[in-house]
N, C-alpha and C. Protein backbone atom coordinates (compact mmCIF):
# COMPACT_ATOMS: atom_id res chain seq x y z
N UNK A 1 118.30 119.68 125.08
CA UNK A 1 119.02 120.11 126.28
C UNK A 1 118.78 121.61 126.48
N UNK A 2 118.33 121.89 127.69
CA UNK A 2 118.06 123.48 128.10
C UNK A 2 119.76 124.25 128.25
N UNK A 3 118.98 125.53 127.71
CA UNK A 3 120.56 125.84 127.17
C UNK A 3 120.80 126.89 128.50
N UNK A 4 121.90 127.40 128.71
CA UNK A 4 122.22 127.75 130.52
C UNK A 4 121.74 129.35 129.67
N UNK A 5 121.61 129.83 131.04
CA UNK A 5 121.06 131.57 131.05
C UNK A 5 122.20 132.19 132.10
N UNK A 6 122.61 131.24 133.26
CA UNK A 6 123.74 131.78 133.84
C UNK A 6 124.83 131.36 133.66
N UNK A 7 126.14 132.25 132.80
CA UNK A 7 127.49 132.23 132.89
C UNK A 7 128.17 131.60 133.41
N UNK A 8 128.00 131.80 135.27
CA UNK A 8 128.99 131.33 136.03
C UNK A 8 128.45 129.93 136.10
N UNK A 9 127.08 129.32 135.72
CA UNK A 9 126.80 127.87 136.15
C UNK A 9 127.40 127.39 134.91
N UNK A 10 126.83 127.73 133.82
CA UNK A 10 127.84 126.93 132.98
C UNK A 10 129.09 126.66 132.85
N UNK A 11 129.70 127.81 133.14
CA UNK A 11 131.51 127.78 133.55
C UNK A 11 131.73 126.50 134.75
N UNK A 12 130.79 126.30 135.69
CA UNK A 12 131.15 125.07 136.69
C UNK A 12 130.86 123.94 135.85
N UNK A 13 129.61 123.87 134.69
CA UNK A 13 129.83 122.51 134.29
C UNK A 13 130.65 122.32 132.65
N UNK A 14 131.50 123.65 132.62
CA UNK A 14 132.74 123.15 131.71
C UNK A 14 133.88 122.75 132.60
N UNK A 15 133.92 123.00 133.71
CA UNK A 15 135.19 123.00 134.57
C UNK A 15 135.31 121.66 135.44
N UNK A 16 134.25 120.72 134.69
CA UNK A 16 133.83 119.02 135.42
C UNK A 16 134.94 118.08 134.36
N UNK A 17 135.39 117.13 134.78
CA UNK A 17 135.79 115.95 134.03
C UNK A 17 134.49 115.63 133.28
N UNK A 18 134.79 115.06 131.85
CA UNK A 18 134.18 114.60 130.72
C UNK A 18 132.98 113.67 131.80
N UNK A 19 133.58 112.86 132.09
CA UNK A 19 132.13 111.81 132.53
C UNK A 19 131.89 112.01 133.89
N UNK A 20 132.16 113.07 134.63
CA UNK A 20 131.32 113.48 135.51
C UNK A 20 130.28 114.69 134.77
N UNK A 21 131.17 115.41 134.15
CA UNK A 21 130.18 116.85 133.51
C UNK A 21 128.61 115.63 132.56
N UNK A 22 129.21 114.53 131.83
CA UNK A 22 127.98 113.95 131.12
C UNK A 22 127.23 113.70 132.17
N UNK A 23 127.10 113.55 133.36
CA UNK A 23 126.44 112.60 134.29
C UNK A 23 125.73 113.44 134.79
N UNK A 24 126.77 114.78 135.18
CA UNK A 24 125.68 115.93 135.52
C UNK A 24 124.48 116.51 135.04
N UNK A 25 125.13 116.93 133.99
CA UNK A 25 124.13 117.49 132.43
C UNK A 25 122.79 116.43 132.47
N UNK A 26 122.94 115.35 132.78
CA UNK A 26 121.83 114.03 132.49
C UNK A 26 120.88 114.77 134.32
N UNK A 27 121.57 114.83 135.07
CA UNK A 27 120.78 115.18 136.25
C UNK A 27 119.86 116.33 136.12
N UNK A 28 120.87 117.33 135.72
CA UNK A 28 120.12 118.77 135.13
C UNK A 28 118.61 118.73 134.17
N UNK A 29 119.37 117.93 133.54
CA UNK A 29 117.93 117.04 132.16
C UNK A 29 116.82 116.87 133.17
N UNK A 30 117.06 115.84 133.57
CA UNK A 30 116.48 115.42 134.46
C UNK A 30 115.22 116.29 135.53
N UNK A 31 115.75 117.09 136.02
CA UNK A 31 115.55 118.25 137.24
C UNK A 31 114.50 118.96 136.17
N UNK A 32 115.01 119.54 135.08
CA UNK A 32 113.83 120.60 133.98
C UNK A 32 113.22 119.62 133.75
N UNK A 33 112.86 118.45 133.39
CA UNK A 33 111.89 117.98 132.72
C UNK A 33 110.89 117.39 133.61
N UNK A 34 111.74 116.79 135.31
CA UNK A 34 110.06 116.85 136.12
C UNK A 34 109.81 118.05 136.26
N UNK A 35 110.41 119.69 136.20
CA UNK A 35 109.21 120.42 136.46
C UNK A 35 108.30 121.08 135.34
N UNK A 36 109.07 120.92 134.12
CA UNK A 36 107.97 120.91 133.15
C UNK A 36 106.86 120.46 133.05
N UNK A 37 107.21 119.14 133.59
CA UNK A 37 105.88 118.39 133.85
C UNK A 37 104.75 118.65 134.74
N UNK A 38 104.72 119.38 135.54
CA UNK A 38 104.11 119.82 136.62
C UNK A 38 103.92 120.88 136.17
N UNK A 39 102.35 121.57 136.69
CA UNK A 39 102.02 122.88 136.18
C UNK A 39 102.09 123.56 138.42
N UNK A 40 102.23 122.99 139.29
CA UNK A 40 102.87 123.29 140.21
C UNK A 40 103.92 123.44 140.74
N UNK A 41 104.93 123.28 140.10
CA UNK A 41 106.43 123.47 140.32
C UNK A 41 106.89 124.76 139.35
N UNK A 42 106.48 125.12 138.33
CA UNK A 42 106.80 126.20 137.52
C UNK A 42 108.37 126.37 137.13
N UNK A 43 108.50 127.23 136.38
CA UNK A 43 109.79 127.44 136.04
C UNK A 43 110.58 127.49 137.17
N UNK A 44 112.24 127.15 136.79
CA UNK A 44 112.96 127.12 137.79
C UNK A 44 114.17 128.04 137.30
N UNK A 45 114.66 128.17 138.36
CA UNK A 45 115.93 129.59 138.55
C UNK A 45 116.88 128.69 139.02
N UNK A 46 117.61 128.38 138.10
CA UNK A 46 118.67 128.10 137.97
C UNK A 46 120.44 128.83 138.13
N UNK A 47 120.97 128.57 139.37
CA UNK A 47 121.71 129.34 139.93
C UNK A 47 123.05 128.53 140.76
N UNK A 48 124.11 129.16 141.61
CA UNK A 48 125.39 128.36 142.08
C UNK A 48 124.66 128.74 143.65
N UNK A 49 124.46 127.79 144.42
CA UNK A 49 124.87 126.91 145.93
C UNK A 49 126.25 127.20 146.53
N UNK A 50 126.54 127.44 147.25
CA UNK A 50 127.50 126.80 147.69
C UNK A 50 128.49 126.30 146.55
N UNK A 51 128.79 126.88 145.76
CA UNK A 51 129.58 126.35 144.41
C UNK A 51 128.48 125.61 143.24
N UNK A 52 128.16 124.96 143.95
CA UNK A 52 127.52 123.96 143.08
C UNK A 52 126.10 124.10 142.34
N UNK A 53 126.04 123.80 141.18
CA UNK A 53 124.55 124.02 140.09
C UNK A 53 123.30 123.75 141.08
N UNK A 54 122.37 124.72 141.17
CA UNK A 54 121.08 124.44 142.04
C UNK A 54 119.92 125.03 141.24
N UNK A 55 118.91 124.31 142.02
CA UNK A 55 117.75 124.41 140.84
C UNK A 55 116.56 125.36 141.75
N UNK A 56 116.02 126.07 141.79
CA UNK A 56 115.15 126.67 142.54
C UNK A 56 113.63 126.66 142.21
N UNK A 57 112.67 126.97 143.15
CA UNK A 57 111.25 126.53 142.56
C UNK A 57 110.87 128.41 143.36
N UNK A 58 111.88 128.99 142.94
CA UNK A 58 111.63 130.43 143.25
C UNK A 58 110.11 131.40 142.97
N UNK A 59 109.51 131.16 141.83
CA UNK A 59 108.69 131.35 141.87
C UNK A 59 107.38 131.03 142.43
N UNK A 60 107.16 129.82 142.58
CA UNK A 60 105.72 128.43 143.33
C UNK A 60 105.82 128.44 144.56
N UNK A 61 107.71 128.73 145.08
CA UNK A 61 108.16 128.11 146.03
C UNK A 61 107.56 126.78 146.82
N UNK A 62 107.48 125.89 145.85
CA UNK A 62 106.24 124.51 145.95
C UNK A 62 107.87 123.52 146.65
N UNK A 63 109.13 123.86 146.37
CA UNK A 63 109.96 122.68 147.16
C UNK A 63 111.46 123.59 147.63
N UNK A 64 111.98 122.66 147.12
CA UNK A 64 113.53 122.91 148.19
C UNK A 64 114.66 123.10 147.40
N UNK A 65 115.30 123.65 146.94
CA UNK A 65 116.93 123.81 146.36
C UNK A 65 117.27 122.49 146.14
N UNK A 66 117.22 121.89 144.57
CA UNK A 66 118.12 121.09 144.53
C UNK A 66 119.50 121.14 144.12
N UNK A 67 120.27 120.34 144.65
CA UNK A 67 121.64 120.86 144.00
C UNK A 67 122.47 119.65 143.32
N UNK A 68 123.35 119.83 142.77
CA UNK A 68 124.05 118.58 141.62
C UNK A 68 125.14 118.88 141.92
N UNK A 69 126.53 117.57 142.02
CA UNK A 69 127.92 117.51 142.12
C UNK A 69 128.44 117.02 142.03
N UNK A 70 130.08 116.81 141.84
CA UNK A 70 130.46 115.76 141.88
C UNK A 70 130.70 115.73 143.60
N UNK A 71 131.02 113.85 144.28
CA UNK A 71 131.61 113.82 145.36
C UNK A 71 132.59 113.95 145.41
N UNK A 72 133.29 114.76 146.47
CA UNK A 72 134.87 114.80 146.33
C UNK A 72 134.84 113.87 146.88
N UNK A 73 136.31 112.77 146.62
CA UNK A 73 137.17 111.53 146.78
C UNK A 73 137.59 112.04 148.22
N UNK A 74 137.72 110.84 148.88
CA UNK A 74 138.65 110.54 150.37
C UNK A 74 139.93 110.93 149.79
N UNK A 75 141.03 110.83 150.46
CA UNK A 75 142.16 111.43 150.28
C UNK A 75 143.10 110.10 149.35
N UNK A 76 143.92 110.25 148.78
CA UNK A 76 144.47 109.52 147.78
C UNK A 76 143.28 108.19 146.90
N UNK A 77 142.10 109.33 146.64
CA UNK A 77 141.23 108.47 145.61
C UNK A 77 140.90 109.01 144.65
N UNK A 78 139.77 108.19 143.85
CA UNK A 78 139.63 109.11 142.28
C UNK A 78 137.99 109.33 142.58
N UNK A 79 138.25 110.35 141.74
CA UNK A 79 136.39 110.92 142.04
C UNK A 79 136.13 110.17 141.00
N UNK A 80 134.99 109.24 141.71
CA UNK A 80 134.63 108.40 141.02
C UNK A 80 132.50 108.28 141.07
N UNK A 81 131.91 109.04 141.77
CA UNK A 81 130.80 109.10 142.09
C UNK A 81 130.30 111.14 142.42
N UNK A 82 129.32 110.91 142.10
CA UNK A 82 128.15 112.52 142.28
C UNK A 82 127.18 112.46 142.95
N UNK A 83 126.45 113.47 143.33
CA UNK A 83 125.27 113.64 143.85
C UNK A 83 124.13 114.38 143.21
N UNK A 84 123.24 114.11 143.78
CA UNK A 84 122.26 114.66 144.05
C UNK A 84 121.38 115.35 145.96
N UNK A 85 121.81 116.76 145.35
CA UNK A 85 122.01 117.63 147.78
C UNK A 85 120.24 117.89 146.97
N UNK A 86 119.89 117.93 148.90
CA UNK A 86 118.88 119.17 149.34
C UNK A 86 119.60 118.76 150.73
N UNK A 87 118.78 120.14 151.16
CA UNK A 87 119.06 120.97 152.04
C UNK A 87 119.17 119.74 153.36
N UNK A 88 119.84 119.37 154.49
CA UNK A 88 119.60 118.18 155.24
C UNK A 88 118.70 118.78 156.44
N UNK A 89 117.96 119.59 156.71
CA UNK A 89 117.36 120.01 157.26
C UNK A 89 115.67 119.37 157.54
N UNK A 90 115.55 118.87 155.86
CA UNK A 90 114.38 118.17 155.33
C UNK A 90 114.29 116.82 155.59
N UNK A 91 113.18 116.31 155.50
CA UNK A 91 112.61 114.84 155.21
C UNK A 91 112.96 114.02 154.31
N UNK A 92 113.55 114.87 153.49
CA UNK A 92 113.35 113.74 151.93
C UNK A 92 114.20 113.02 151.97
N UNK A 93 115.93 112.81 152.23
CA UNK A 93 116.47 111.80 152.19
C UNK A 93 116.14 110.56 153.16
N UNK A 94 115.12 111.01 154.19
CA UNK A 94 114.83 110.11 154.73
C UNK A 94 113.65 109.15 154.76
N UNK A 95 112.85 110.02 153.51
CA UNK A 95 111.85 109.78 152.88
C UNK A 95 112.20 108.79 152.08
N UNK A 96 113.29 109.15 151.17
CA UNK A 96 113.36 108.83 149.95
C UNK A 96 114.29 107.18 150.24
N UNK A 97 114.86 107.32 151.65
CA UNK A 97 115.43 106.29 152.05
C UNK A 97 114.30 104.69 151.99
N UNK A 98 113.38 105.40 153.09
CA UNK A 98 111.97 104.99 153.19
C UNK A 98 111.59 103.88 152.16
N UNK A 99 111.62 104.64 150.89
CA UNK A 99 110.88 104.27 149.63
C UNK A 99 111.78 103.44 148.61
N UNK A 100 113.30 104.07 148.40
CA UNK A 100 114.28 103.60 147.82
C UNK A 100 115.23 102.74 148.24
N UNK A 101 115.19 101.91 149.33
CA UNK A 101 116.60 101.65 150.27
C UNK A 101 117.02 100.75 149.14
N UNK A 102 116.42 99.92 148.34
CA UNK A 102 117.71 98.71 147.79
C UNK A 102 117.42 99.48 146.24
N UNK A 103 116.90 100.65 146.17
CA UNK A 103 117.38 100.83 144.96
C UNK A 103 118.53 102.12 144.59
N UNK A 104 118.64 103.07 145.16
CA UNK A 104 119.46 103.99 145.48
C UNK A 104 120.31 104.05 146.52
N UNK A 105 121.33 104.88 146.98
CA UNK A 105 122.40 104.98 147.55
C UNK A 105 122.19 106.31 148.15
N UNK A 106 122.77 106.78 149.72
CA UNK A 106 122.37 107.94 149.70
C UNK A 106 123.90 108.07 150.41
N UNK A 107 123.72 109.35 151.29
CA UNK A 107 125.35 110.46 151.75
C UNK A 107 124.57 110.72 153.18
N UNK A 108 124.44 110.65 154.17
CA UNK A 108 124.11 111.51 154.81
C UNK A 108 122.56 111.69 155.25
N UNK A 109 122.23 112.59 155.38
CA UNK A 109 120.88 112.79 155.61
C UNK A 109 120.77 114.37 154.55
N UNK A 110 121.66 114.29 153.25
CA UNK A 110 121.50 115.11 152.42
C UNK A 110 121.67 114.59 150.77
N UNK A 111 121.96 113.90 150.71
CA UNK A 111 122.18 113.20 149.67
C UNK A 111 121.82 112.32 148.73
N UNK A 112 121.57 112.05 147.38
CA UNK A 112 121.32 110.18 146.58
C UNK A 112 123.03 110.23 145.85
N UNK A 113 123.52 109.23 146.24
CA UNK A 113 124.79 108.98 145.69
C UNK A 113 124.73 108.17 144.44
N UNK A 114 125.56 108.91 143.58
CA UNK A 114 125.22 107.91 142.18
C UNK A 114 126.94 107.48 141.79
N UNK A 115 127.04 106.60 141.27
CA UNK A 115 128.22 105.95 140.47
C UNK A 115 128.43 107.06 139.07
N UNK A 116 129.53 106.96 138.70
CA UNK A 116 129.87 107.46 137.55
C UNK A 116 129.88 106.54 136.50
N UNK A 117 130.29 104.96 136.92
CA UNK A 117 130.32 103.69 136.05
C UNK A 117 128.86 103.10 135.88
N UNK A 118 128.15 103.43 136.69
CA UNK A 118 126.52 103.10 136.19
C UNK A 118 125.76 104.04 136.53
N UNK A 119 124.16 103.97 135.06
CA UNK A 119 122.99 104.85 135.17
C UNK A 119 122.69 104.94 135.88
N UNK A 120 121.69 105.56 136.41
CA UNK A 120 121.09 105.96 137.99
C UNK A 120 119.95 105.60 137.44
N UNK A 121 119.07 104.76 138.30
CA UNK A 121 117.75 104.23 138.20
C UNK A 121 116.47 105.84 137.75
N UNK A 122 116.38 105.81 136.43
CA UNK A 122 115.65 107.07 136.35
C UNK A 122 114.43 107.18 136.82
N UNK A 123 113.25 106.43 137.08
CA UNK A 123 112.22 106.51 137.70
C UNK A 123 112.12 106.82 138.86
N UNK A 124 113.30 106.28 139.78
CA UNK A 124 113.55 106.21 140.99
C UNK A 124 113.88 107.93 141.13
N UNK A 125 114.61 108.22 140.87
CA UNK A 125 115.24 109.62 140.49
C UNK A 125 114.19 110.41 140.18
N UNK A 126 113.60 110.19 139.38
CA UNK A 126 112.26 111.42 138.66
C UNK A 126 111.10 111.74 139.93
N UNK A 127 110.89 110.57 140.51
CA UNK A 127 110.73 110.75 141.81
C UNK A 127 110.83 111.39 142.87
N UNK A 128 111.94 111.31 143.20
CA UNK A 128 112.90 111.82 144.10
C UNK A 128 112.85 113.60 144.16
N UNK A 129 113.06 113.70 142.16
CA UNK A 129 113.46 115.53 142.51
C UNK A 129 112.15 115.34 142.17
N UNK A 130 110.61 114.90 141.67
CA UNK A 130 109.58 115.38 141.88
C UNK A 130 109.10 115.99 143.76
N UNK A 131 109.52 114.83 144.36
CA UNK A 131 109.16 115.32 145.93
C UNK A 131 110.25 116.52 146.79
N UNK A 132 111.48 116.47 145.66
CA UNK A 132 112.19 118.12 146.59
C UNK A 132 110.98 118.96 145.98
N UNK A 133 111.23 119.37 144.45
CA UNK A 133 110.48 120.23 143.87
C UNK A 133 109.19 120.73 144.43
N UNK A 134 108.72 119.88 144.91
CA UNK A 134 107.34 119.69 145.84
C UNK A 134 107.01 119.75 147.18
N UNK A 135 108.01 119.46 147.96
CA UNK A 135 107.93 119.74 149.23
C UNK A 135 107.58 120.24 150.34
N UNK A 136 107.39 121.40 149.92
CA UNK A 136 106.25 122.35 150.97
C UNK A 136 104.82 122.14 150.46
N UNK A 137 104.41 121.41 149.31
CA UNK A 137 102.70 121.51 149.28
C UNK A 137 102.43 120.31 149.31
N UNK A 138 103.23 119.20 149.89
CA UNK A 138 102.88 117.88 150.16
C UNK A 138 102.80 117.51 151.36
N UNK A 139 101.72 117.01 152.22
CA UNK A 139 102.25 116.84 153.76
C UNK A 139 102.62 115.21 153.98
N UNK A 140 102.08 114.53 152.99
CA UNK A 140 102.70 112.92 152.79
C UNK A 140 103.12 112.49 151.68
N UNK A 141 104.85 112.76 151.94
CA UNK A 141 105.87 112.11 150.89
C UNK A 141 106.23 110.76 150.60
N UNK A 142 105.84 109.99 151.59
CA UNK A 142 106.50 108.39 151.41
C UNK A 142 105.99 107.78 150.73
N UNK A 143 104.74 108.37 149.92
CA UNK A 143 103.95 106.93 149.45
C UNK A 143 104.99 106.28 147.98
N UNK A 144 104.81 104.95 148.02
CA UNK A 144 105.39 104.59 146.42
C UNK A 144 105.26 104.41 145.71
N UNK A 145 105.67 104.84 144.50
CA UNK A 145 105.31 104.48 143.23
C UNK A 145 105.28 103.19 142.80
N UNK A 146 104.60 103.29 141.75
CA UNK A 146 104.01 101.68 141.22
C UNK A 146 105.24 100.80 140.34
């Protein structure tokens, strides 16, 4: 597990409920290890959004701010589900709609909505933040994986 460099992000993911903070931490995992994988995405700058943990491709600038959260609950409910934001400005949730519809869940035209009571399809996912991460040096995102 990559260990935090900023203070205040780690302070947001001590300040999560137990099995939302595990769920997060697994996204975060997640997020460093497709861009490790890539010698075009490069290190990422890791920083707070809008409150929330975001991942930056600051240096390559090869994609888009991803960001991690929990969803806040409708009014007399339990937070029971998180996300995965970019920016809704972009293609990708509608990309990713495209490619994922019966396997992921999305929010919006910013969002992949995940359960707290079940894994999130990881391939599907590795995916997903491979094409934010990537975003500006790809001009065709939809294609699918095998």
């Amino acid at each position: 597990m990559k260990l935090f460099t900023q203070p205040e992000v780690k302070a947001v993911f001590e300040s999560y409920p137990v099995d939302l903070k595990a769920r997060l931490l697994y996204l975060r995992h997640l997020i460093f290890s497709v861009a490790s994988e890539s010698a075009v995405i490069g290190p990422l700058t890791e920083t707070l959004k809008w409150g929330q943990p975001g991942y930056l491709t600051e240096q390559s600038k090869s994609g888009v701010t991803v960001r991690i959260d929990g969803i806040k609950p409708e009014k007399n409910q339990i937070a029971d589900s998180y996300g995965l934001y970019v920016h809704c400005n972009t293609s990708l949730v509608s990309d990713w709609r495209d490619i994922f519809q019966d396997v992921l869940a999305f929010e919006g035209n910013r969002c992949i909505r995940f359960s707290i009571e079940e894994d999130p399809p990881e391939d599907a996912l590795r995916h997903c933040i491979e094409m934010a991460l990537t975003y500006h040096l790809k001009p065709s995102r939809t294609k699918k994986i095998a």
